[in-house]
PDB file of N, CA and C in Angstrom:
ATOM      1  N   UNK A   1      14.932  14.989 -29.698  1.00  0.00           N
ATOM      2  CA  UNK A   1      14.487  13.836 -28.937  1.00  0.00           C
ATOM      3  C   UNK A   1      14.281  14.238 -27.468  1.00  0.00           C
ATOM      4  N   UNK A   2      13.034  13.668 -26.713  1.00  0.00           N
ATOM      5  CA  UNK A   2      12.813  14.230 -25.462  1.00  0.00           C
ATOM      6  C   UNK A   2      13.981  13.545 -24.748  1.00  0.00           C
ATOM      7  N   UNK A   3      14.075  14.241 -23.609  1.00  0.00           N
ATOM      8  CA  UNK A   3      15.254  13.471 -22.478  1.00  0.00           C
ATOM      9  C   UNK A   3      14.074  13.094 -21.775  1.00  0.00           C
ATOM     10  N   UNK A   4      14.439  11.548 -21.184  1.00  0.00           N
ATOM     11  CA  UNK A   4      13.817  10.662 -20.462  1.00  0.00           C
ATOM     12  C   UNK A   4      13.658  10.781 -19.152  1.00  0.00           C
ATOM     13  N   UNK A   5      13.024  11.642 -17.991  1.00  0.00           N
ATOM     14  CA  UNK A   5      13.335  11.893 -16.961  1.00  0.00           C
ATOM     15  C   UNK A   5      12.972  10.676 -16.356  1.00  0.00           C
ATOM     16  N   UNK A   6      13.473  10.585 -14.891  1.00  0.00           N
ATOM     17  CA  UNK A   6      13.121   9.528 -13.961  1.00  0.00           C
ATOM     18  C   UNK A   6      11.999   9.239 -13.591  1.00  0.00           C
ATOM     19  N   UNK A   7      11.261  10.030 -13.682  1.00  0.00           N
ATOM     20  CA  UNK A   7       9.853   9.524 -13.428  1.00  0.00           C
ATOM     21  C   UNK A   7       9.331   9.002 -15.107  1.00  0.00           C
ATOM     22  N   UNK A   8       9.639   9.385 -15.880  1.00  0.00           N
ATOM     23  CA  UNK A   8       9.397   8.508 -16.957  1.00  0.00           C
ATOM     24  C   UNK A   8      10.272   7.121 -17.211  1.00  0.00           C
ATOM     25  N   UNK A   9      11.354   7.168 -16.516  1.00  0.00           N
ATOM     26  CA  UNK A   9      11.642   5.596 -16.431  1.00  0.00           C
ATOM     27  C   UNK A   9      10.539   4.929 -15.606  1.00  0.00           C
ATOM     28  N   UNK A  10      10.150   5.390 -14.024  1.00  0.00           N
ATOM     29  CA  UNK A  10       9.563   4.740 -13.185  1.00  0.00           C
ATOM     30  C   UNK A  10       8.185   4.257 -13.964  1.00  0.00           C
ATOM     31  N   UNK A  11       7.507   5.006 -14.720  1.00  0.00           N
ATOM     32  CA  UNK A  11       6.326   4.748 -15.325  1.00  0.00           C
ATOM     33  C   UNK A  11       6.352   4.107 -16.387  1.00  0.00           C
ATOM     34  N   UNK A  12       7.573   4.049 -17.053  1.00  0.00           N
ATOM     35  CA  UNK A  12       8.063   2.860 -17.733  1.00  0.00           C
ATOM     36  C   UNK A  12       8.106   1.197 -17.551  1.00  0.00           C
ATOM     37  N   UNK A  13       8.363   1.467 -16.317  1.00  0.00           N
ATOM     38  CA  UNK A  13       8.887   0.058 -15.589  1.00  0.00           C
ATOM     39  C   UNK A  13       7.606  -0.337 -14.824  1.00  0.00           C
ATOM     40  N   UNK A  14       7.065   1.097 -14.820  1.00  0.00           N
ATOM     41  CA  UNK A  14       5.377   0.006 -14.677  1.00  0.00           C
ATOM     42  C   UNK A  14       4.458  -0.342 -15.438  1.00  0.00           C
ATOM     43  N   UNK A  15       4.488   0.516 -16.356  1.00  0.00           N
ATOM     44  CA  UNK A  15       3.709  -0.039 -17.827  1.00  0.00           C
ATOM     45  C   UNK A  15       4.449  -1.362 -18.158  1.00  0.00           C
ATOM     46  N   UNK A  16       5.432  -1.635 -18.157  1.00  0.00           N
ATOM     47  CA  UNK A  16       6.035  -2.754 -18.327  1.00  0.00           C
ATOM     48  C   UNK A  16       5.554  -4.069 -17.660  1.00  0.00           C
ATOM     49  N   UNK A  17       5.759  -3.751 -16.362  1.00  0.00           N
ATOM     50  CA  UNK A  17       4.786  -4.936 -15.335  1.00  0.00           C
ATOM     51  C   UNK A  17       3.616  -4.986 -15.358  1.00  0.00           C
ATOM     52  N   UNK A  18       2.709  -3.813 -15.582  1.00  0.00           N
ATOM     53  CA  UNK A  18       1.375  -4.467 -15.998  1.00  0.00           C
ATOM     54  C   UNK A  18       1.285  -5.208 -17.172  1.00  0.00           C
ATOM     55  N   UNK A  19       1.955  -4.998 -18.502  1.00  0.00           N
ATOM     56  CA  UNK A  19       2.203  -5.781 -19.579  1.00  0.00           C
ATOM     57  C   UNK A  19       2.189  -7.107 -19.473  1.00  0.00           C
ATOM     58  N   UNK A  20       3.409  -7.629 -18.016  1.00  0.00           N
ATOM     59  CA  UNK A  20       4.233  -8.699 -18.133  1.00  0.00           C
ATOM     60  C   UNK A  20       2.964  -9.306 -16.838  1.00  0.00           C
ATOM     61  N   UNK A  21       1.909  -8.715 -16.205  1.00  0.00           N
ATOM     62  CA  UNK A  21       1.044  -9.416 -15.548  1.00  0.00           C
ATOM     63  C   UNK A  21      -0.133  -8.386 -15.581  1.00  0.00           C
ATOM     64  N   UNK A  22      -0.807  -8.120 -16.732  1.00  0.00           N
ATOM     65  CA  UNK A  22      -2.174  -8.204 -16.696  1.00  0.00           C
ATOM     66  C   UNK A  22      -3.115  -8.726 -16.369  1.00  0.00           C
ATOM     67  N   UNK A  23      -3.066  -9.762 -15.327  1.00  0.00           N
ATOM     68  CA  UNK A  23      -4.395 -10.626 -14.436  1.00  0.00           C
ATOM     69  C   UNK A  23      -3.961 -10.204 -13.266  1.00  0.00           C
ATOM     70  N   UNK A  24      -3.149  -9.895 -12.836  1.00  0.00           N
ATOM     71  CA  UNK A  24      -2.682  -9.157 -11.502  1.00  0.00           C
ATOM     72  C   UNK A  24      -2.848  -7.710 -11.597  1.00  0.00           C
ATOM     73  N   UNK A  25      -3.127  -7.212 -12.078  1.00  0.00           N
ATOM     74  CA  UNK A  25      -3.373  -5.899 -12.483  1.00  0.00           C
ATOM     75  C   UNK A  25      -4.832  -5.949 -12.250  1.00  0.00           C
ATOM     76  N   UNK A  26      -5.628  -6.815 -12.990  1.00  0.00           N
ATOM     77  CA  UNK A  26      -6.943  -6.774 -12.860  1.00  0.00           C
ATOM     78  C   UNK A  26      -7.360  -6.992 -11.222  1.00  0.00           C
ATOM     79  N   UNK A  27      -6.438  -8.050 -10.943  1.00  0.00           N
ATOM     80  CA  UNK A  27      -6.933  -8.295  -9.873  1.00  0.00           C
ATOM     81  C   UNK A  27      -6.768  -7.192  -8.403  1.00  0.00           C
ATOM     82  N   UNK A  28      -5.703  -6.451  -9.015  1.00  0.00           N
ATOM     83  CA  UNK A  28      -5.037  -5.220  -7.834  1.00  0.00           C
ATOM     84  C   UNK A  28      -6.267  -3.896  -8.423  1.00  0.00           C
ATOM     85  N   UNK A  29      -6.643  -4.048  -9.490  1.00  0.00           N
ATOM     86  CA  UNK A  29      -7.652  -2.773  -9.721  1.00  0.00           C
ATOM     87  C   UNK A  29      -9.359  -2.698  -9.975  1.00  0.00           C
ATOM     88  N   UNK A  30      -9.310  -4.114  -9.194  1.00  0.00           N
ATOM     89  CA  UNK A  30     -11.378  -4.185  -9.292  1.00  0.00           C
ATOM     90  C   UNK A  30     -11.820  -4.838  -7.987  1.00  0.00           C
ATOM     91  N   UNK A  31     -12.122  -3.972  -7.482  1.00  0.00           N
ATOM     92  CA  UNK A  31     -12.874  -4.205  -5.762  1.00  0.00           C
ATOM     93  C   UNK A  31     -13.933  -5.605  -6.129  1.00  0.00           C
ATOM     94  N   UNK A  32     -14.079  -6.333  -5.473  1.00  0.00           N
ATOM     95  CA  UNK A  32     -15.404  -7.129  -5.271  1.00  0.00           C
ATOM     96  C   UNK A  32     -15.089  -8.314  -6.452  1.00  0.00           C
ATOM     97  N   UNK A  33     -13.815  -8.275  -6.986  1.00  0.00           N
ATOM     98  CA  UNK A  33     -13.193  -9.340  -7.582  1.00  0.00           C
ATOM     99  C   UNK A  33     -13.603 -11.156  -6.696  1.00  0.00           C
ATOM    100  N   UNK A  34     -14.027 -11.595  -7.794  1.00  0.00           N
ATOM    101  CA  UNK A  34     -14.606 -13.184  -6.824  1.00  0.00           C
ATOM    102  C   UNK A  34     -12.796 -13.733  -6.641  1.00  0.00           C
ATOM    103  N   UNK A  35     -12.397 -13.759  -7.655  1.00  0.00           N
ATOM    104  CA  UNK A  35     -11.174 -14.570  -7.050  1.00  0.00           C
ATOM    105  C   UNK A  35     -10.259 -14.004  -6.273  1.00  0.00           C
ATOM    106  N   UNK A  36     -10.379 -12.619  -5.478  1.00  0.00           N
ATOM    107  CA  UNK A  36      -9.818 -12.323  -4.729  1.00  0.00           C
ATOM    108  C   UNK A  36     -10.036 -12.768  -3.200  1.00  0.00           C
ATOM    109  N   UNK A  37      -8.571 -13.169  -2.501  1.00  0.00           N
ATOM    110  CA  UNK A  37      -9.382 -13.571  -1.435  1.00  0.00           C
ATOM    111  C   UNK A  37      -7.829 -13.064  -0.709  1.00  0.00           C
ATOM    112  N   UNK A  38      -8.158 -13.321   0.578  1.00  0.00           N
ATOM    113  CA  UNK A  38      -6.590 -13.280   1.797  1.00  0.00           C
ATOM    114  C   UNK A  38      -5.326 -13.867   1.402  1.00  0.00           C
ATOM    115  N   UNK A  39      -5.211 -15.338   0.361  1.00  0.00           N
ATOM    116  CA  UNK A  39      -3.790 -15.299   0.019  1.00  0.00           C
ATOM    117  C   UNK A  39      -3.159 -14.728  -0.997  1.00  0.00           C
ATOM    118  N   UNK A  40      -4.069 -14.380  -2.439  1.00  0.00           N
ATOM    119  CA  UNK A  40      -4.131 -13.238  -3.227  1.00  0.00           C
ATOM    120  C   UNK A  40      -3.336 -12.110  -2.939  1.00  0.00           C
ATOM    121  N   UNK A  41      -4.092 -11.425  -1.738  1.00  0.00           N
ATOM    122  CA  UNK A  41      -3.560 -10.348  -1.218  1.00  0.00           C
ATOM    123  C   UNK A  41      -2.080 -10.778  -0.512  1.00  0.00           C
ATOM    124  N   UNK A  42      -1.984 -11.509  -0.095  1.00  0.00           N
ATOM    125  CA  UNK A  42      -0.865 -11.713   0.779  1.00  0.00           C
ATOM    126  C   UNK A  42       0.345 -11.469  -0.820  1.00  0.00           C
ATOM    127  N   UNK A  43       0.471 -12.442  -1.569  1.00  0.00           N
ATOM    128  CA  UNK A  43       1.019 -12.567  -3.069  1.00  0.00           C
ATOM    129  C   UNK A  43       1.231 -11.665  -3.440  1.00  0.00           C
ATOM    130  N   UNK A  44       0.145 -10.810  -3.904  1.00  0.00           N
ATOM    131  CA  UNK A  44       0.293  -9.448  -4.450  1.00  0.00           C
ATOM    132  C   UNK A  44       1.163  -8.134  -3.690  1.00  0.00           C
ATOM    133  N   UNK A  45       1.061  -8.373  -2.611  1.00  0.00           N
ATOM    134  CA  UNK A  45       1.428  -7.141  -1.504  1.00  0.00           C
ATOM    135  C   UNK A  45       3.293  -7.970  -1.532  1.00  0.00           C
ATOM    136  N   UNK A  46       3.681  -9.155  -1.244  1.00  0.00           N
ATOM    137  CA  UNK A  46       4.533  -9.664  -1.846  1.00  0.00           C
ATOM    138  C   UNK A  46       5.622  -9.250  -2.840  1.00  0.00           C
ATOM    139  N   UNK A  47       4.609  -9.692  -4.322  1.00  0.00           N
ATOM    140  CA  UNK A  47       5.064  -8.914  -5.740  1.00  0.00           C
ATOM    141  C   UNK A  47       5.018  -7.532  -5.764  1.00  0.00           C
ATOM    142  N   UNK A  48       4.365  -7.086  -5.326  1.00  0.00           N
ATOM    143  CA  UNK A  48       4.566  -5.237  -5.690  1.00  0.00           C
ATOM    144  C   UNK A  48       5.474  -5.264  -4.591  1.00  0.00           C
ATOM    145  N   UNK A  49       6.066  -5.581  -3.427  1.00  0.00           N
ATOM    146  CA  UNK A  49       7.423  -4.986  -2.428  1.00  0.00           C
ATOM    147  C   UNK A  49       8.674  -5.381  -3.138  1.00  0.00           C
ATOM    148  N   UNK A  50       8.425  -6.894  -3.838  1.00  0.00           N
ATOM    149  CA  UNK A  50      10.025  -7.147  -4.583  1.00  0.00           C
ATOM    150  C   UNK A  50      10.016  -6.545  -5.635  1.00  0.00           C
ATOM    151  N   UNK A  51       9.151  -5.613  -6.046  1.00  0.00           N
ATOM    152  CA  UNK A  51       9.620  -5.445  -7.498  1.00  0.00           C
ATOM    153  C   UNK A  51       9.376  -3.759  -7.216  1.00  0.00           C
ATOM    154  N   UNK A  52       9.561  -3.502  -5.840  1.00  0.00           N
ATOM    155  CA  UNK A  52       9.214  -1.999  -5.592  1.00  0.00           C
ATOM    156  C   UNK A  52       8.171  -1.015  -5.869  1.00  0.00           C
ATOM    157  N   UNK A  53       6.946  -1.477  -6.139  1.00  0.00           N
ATOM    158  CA  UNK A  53       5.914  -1.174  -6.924  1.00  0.00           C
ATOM    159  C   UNK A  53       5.152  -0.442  -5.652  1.00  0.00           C
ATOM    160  N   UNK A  54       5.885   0.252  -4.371  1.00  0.00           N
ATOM    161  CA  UNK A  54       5.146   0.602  -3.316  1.00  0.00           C
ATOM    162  C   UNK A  54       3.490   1.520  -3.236  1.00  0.00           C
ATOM    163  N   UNK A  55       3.474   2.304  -4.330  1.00  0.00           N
ATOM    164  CA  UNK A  55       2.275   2.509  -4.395  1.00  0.00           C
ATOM    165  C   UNK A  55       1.348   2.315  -4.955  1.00  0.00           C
ATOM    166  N   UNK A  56       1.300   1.154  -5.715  1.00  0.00           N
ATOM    167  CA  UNK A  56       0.434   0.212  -6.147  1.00  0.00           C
ATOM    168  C   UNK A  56      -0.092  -0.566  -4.831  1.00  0.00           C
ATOM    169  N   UNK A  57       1.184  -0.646  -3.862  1.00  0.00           N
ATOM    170  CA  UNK A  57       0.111  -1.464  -2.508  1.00  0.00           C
ATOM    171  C   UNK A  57      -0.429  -0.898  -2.133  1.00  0.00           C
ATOM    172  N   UNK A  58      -0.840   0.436  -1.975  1.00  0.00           N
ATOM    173  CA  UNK A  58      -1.157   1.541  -1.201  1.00  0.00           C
ATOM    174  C   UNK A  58      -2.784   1.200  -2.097  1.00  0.00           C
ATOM    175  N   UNK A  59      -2.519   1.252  -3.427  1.00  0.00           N
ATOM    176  CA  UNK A  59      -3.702   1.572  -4.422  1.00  0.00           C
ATOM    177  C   UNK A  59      -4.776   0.030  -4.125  1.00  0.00           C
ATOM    178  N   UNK A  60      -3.659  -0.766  -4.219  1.00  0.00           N
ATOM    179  CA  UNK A  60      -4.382  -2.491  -3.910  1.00  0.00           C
ATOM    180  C   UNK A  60      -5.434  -2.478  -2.582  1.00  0.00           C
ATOM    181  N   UNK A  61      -5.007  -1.764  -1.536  1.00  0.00           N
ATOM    182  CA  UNK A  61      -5.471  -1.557  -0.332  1.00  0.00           C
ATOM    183  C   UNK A  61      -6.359  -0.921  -0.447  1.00  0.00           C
ATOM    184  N   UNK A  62      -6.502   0.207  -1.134  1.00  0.00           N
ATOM    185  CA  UNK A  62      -7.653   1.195  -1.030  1.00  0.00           C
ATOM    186  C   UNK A  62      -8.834   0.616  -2.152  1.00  0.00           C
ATOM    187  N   UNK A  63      -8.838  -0.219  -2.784  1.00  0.00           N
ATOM    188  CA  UNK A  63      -9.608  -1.050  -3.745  1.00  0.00           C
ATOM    189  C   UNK A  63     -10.216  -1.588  -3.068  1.00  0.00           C
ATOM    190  N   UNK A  64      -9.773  -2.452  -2.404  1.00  0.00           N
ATOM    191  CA  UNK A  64     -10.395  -4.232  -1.501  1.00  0.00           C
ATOM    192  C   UNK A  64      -9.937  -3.188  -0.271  1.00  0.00           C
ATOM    193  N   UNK A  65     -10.590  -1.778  -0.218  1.00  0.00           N
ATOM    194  CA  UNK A  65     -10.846  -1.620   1.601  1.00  0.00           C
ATOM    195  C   UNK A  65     -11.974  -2.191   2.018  1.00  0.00           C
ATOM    196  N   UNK A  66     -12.523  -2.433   1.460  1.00  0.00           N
ATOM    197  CA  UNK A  66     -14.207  -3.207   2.325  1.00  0.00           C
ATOM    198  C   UNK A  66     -13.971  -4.806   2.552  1.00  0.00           C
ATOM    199  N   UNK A  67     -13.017  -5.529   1.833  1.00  0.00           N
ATOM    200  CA  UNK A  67     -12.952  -6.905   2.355  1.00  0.00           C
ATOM    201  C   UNK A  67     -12.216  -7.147   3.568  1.00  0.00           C
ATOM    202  N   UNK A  68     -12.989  -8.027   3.930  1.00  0.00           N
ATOM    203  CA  UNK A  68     -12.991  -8.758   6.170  1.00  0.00           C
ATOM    204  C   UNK A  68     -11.626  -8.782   5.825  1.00  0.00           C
ATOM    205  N   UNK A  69     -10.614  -8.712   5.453  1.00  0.00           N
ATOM    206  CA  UNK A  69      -9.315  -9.217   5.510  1.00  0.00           C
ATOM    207  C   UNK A  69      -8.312  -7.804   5.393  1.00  0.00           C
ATOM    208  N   UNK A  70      -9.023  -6.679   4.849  1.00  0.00           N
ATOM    209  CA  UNK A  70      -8.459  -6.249   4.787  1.00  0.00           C
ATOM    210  C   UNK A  70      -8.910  -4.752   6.070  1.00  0.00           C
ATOM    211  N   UNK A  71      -9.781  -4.474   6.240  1.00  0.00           N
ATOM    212  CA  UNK A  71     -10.544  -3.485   7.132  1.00  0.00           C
ATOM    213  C   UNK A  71      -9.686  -3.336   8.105  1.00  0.00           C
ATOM    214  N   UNK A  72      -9.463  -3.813   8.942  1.00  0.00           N
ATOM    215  CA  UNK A  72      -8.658  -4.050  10.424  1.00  0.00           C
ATOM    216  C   UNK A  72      -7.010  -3.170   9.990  1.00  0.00           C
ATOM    217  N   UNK A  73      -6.694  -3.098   8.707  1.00  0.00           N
ATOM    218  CA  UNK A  73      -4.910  -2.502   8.410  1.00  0.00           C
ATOM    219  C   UNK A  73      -4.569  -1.541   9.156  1.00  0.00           C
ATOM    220  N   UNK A  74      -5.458  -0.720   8.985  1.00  0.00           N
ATOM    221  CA  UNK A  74      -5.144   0.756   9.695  1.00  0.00           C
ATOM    222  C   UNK A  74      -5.387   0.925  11.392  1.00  0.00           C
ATOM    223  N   UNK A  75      -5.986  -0.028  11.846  1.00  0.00           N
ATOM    224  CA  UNK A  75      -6.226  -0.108  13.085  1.00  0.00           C
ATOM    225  C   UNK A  75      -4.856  -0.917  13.813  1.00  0.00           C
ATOM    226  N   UNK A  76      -4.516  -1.751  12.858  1.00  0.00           N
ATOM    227  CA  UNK A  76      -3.782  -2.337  13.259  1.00  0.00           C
ATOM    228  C   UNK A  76      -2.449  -1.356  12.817  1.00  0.00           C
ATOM    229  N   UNK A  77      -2.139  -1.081  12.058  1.00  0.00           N
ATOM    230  CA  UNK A  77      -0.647  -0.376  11.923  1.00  0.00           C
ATOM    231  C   UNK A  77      -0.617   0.659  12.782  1.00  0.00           C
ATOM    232  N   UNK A  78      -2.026   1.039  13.400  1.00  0.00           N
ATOM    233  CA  UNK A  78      -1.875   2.623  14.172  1.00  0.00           C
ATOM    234  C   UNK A  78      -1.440   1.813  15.663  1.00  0.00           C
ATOM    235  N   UNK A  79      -2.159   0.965  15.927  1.00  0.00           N
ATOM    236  CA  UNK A  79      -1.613   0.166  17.340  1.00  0.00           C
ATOM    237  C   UNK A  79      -0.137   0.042  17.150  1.00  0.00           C
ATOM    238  N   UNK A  80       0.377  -0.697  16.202  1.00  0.00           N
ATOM    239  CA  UNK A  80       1.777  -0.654  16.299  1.00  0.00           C
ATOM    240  C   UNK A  80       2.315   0.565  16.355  1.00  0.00           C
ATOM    241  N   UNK A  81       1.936   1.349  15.464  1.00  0.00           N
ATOM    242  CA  UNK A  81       2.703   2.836  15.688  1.00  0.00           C
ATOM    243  C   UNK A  81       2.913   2.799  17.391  1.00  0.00           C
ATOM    244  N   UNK A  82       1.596   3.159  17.844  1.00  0.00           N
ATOM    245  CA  UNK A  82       1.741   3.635  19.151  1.00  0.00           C
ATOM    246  C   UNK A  82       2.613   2.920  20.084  1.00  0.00           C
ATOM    247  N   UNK A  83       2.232   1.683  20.022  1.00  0.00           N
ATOM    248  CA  UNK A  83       2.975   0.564  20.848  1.00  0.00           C
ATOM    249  C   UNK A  83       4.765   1.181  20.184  1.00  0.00           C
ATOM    250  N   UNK A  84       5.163   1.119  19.415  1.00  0.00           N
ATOM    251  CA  UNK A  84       6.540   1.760  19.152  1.00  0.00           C
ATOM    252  C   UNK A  84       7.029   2.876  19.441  1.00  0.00           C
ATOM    253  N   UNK A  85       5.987   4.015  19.421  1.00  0.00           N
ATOM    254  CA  UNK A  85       5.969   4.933  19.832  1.00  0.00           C
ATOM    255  C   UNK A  85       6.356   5.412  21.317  1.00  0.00           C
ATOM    256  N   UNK A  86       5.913   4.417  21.982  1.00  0.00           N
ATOM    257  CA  UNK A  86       5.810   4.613  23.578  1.00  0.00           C
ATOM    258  C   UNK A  86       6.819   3.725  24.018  1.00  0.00           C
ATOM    259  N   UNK A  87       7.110   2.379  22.792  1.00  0.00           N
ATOM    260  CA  UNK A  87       8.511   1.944  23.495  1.00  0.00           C
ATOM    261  C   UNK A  87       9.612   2.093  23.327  1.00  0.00           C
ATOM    262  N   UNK A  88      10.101   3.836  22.803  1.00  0.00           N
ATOM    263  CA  UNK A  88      11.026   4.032  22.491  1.00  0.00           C
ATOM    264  C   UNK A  88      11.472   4.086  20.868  1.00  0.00           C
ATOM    265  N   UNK A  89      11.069   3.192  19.849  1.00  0.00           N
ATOM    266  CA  UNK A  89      11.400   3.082  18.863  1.00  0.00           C
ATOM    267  C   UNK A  89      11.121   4.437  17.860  1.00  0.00           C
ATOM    268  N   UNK A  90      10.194   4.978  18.233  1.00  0.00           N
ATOM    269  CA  UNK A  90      10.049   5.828  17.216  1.00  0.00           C
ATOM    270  C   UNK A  90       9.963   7.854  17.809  1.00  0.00           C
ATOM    271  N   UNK A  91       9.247   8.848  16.858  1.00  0.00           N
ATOM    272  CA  UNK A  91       9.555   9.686  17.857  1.00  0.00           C
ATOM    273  C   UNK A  91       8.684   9.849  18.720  1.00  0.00           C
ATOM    274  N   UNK A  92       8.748  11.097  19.956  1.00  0.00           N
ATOM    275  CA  UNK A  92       8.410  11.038  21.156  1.00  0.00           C
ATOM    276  C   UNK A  92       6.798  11.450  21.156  1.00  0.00           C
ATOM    277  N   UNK A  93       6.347  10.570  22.571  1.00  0.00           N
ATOM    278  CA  UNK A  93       4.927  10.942  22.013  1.00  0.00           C
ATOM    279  C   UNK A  93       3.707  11.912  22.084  1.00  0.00           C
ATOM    280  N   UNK A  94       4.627  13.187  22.636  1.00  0.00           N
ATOM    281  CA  UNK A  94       4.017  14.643  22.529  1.00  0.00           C
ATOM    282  C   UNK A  94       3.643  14.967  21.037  1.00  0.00           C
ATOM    283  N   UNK A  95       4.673  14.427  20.160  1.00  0.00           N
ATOM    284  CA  UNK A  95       4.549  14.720  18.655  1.00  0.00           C
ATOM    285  C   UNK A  95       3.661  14.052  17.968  1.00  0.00           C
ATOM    286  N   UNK A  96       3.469  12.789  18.816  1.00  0.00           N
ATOM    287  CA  UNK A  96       2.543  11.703  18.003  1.00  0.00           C
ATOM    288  C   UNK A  96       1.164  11.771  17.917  1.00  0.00           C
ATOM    289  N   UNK A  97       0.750  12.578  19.362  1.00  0.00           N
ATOM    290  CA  UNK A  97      -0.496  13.286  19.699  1.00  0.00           C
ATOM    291  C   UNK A  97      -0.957  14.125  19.204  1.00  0.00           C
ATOM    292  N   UNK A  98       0.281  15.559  18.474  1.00  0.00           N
ATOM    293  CA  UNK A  98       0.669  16.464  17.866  1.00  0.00           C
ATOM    294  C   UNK A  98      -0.308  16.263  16.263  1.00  0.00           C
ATOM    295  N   UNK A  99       0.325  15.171  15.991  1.00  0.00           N
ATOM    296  CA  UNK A  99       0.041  14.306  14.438  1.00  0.00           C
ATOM    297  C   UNK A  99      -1.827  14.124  14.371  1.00  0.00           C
ATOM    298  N   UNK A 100      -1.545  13.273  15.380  1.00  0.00           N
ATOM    299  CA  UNK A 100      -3.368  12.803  15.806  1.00  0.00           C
ATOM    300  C   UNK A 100      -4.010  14.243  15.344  1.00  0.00           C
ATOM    301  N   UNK A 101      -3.724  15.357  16.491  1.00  0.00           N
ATOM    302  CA  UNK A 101      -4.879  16.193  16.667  1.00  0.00           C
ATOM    303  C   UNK A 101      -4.320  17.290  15.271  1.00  0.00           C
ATOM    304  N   UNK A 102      -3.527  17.320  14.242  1.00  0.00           N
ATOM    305  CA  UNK A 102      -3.640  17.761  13.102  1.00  0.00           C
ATOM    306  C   UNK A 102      -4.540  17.334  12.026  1.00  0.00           C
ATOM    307  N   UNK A 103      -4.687  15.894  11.983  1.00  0.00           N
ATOM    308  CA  UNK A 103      -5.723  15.283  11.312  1.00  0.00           C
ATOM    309  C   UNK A 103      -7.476  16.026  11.535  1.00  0.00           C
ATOM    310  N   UNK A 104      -7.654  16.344  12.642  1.00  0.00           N
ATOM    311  CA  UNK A 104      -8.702  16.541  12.960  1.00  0.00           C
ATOM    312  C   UNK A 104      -8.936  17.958  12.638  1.00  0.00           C
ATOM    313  N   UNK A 105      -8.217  18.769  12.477  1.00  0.00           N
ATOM    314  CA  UNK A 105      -8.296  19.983  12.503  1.00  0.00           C
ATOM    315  C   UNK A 105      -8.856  20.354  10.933  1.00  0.00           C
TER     316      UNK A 105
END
């Protein structure tokens, strides 16, 4: 009998939740969905944090990146970064610049 590793529980427990919500599934995996709209997303991003499903939000996001509601995320989480960045909260911001100009490279 195979031994069950942890990542086969984790993929367990998500085959499971898509099971137990297959219209949310549809709706987290087809861009240009009509009944998707801003409180949808709000719900969904919601349900996948309580039920720990963190990279399914990641996946939800990159689906519906072209909807007005959602475009602005990354602009906006990078402002906060920085704004935290510079007020102390996070690390210093020689490194953060550091980060920036690795991307580009």
């Amino acid at each position: 009998m195979k031994k069950i590793t942890k990542r086969d529980k984790q993929t367990i427990r998500f085959l499971k939740w898509v099971r137990k919500y297959p219209g949310w599934w549809y709706l987290i995996c087809t861009s240009n969905e009509e009944h998707m709209n801003i409180k949808l997303m709000h719900e969904l991003i919601r349900r996948l944090a309580k039920d720990q499903l963190y990279e399914i939000i990641f996946v939800l996001l990159m689906v519906h990146r072209n909807e007005t509601y959602v475009k602005d995320i990354p602009c906006f989480m990078l402002l906060n970064m920085m704004i935290e960045n510079w007020d102390g909260k996070r690390k210093d911001s020689e490194q953060m610049i550091n980060d920036i100009l690795e991307f580009f490279e």
